[in-house]
N, C-alpha and C. Protein backbone atom coordinates (compact mmCIF):
# COMPACT_ATOMS: atom_id res chain seq x y z
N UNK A 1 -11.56 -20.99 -17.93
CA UNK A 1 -12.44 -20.19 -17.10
C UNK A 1 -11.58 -19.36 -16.14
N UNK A 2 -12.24 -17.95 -16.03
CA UNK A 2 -11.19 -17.14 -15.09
C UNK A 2 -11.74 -17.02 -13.81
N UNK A 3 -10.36 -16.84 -12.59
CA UNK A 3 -11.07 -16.81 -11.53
C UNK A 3 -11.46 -15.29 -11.29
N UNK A 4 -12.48 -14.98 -10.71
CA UNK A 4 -12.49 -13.04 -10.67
C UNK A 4 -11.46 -13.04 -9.37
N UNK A 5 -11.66 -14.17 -8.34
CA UNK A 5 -10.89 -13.34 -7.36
C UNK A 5 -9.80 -12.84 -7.45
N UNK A 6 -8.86 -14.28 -8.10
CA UNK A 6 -7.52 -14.09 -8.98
C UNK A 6 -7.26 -13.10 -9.86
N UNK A 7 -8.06 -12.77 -10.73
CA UNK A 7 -7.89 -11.48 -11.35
C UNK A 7 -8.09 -10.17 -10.46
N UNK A 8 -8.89 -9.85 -9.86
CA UNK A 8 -8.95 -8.79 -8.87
C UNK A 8 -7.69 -8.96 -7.91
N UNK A 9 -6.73 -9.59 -7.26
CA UNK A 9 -6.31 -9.67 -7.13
C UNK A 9 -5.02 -9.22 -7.41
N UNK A 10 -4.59 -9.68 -8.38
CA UNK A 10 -3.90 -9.94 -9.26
C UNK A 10 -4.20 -8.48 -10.24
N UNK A 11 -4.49 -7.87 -10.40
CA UNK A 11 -4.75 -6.54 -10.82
C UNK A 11 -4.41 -4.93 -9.73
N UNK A 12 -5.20 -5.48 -8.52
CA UNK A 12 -4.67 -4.80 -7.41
C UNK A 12 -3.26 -4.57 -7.30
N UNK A 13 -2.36 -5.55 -7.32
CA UNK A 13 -1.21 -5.72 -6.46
C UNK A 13 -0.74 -5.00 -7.98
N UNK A 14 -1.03 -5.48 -9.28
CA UNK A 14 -0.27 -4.61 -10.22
C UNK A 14 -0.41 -2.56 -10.46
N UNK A 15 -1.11 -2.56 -9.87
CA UNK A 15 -1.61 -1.35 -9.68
C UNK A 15 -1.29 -0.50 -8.78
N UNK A 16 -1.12 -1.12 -7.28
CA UNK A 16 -0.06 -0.79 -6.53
C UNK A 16 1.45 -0.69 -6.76
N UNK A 17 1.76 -1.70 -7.39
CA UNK A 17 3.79 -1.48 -7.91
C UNK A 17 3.43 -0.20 -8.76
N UNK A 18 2.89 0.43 -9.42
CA UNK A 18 2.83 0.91 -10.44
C UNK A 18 2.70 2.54 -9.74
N UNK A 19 1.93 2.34 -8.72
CA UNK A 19 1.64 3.50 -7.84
C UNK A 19 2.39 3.72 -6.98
N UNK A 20 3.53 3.21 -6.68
CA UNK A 20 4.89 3.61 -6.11
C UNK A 20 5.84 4.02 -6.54
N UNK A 21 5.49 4.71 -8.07
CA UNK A 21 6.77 5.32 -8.81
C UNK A 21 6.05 6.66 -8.78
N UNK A 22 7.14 7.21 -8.04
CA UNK A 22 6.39 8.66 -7.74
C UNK A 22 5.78 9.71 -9.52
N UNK A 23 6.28 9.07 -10.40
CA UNK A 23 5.75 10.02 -11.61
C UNK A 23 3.90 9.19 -12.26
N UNK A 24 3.44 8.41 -11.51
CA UNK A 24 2.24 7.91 -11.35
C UNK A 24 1.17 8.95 -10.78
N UNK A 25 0.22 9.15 -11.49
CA UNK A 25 -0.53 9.95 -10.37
C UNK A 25 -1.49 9.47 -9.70
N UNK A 26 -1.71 8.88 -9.23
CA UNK A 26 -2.02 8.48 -8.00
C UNK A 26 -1.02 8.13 -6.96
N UNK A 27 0.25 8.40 -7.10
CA UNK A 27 1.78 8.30 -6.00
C UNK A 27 1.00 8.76 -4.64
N UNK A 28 0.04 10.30 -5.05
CA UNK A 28 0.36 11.66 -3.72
C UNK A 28 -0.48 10.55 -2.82
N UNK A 29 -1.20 9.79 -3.17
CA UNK A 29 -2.57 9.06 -2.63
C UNK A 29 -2.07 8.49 -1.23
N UNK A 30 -0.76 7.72 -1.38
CA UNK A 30 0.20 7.27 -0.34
C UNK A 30 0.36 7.84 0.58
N UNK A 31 1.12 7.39 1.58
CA UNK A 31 1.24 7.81 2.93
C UNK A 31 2.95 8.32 2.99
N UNK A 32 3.05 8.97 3.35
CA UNK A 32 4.81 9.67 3.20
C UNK A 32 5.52 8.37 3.82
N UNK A 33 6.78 8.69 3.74
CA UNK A 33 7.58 7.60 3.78
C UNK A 33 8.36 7.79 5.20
N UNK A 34 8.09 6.98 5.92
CA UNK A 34 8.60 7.45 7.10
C UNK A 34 10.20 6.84 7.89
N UNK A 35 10.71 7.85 8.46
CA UNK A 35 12.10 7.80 8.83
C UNK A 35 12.20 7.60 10.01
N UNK A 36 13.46 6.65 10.07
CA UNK A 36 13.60 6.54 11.44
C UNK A 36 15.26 7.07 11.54
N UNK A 37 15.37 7.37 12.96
CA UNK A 37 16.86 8.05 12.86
C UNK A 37 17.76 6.85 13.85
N UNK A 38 17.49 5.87 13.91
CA UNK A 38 18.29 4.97 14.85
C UNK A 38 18.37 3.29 14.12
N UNK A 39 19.46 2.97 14.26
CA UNK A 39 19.60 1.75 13.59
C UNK A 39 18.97 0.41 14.06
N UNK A 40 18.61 0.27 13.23
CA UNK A 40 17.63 -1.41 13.87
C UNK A 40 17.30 -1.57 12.38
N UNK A 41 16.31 -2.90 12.99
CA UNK A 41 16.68 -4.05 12.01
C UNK A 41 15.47 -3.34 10.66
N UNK A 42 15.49 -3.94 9.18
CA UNK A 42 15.07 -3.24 8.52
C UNK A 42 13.41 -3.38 8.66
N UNK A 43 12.56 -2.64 8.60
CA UNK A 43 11.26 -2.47 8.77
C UNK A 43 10.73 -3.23 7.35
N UNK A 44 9.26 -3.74 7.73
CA UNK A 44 8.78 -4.39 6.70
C UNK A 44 7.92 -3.13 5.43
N UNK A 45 7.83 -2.24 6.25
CA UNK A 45 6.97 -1.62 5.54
C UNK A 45 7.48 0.33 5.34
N UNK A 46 8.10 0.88 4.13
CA UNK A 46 8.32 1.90 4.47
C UNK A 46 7.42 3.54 4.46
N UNK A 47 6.27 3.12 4.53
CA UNK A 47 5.49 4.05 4.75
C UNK A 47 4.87 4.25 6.42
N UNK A 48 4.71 5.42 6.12
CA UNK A 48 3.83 5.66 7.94
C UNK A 48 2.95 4.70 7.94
N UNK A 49 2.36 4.35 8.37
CA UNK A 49 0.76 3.70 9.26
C UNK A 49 0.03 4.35 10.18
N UNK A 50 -0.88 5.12 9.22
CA UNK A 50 -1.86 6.26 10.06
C UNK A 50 -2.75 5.30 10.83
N UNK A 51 -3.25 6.31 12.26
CA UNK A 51 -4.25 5.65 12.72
C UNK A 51 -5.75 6.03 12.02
N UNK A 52 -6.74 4.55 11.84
CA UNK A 52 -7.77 4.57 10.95
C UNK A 52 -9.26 4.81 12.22
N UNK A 53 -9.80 5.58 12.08
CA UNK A 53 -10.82 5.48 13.26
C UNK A 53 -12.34 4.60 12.46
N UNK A 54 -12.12 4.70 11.13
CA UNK A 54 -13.61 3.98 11.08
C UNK A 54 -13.26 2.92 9.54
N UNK A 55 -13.96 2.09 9.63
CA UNK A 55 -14.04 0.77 8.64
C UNK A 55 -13.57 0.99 7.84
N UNK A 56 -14.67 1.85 7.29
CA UNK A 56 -14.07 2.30 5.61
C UNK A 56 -12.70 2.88 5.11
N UNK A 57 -12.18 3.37 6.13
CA UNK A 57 -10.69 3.72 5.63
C UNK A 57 -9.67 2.83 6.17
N UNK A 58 -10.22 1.50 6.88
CA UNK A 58 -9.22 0.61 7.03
C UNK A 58 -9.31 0.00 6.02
N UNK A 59 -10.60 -0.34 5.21
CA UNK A 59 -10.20 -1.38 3.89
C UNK A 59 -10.58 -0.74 2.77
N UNK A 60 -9.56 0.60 2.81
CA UNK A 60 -9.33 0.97 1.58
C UNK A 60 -8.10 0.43 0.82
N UNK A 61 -8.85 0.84 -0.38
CA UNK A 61 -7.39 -0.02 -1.64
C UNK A 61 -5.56 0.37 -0.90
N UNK A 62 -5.51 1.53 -0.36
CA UNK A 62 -4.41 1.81 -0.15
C UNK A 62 -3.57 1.27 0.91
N UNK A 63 -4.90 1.18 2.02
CA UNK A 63 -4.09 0.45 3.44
C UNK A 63 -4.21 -0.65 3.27
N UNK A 64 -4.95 -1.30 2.45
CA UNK A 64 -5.14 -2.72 2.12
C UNK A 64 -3.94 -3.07 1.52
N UNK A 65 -3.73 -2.53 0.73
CA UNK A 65 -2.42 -2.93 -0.74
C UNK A 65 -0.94 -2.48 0.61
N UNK A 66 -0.79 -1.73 1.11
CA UNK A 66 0.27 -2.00 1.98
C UNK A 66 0.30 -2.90 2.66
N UNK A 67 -0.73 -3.39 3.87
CA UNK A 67 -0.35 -4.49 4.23
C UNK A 67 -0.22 -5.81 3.64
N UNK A 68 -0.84 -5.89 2.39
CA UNK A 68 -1.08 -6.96 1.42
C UNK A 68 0.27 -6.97 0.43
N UNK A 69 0.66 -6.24 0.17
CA UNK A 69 1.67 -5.79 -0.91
C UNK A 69 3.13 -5.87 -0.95
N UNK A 70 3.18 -5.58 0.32
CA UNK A 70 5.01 -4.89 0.68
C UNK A 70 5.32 -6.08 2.10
């Protein structure tokens, strides 16, 4: 018997690796990759982190799968 959550899951996160190779199209969907110009310690996450003003675009697949993902 399958679990759905496990599979949803587990489908997500494969879908995301897959969407970080920029010749994917859905890559542009991402958030640019953001730079820092001073040395410190390595960041967990290398994309920007836009600010989200309403629900629905905080738990979208994309900001979801970054903090979930990376």
């Amino acid at each position: 018997m399958y679990n759905a959550t496990l599979l949803f899951t587990t489908r997500d996160c494969q879908l995301f690796k897959l969407m970080r190779s920029s010749s994917h199209c859905l890559h542009h969907l991402l958030p640019p990759v953001g730079s820092v110009s001073y040395s410190l310690r390595q960041r967990g996450r290398p994309y920007e982190l836009l600010e989200h003003k309403y629900q629905k675009t905080k738990c979208s697949f994309i900001v979801r799968s970054i903090f979930d993902y990376l």
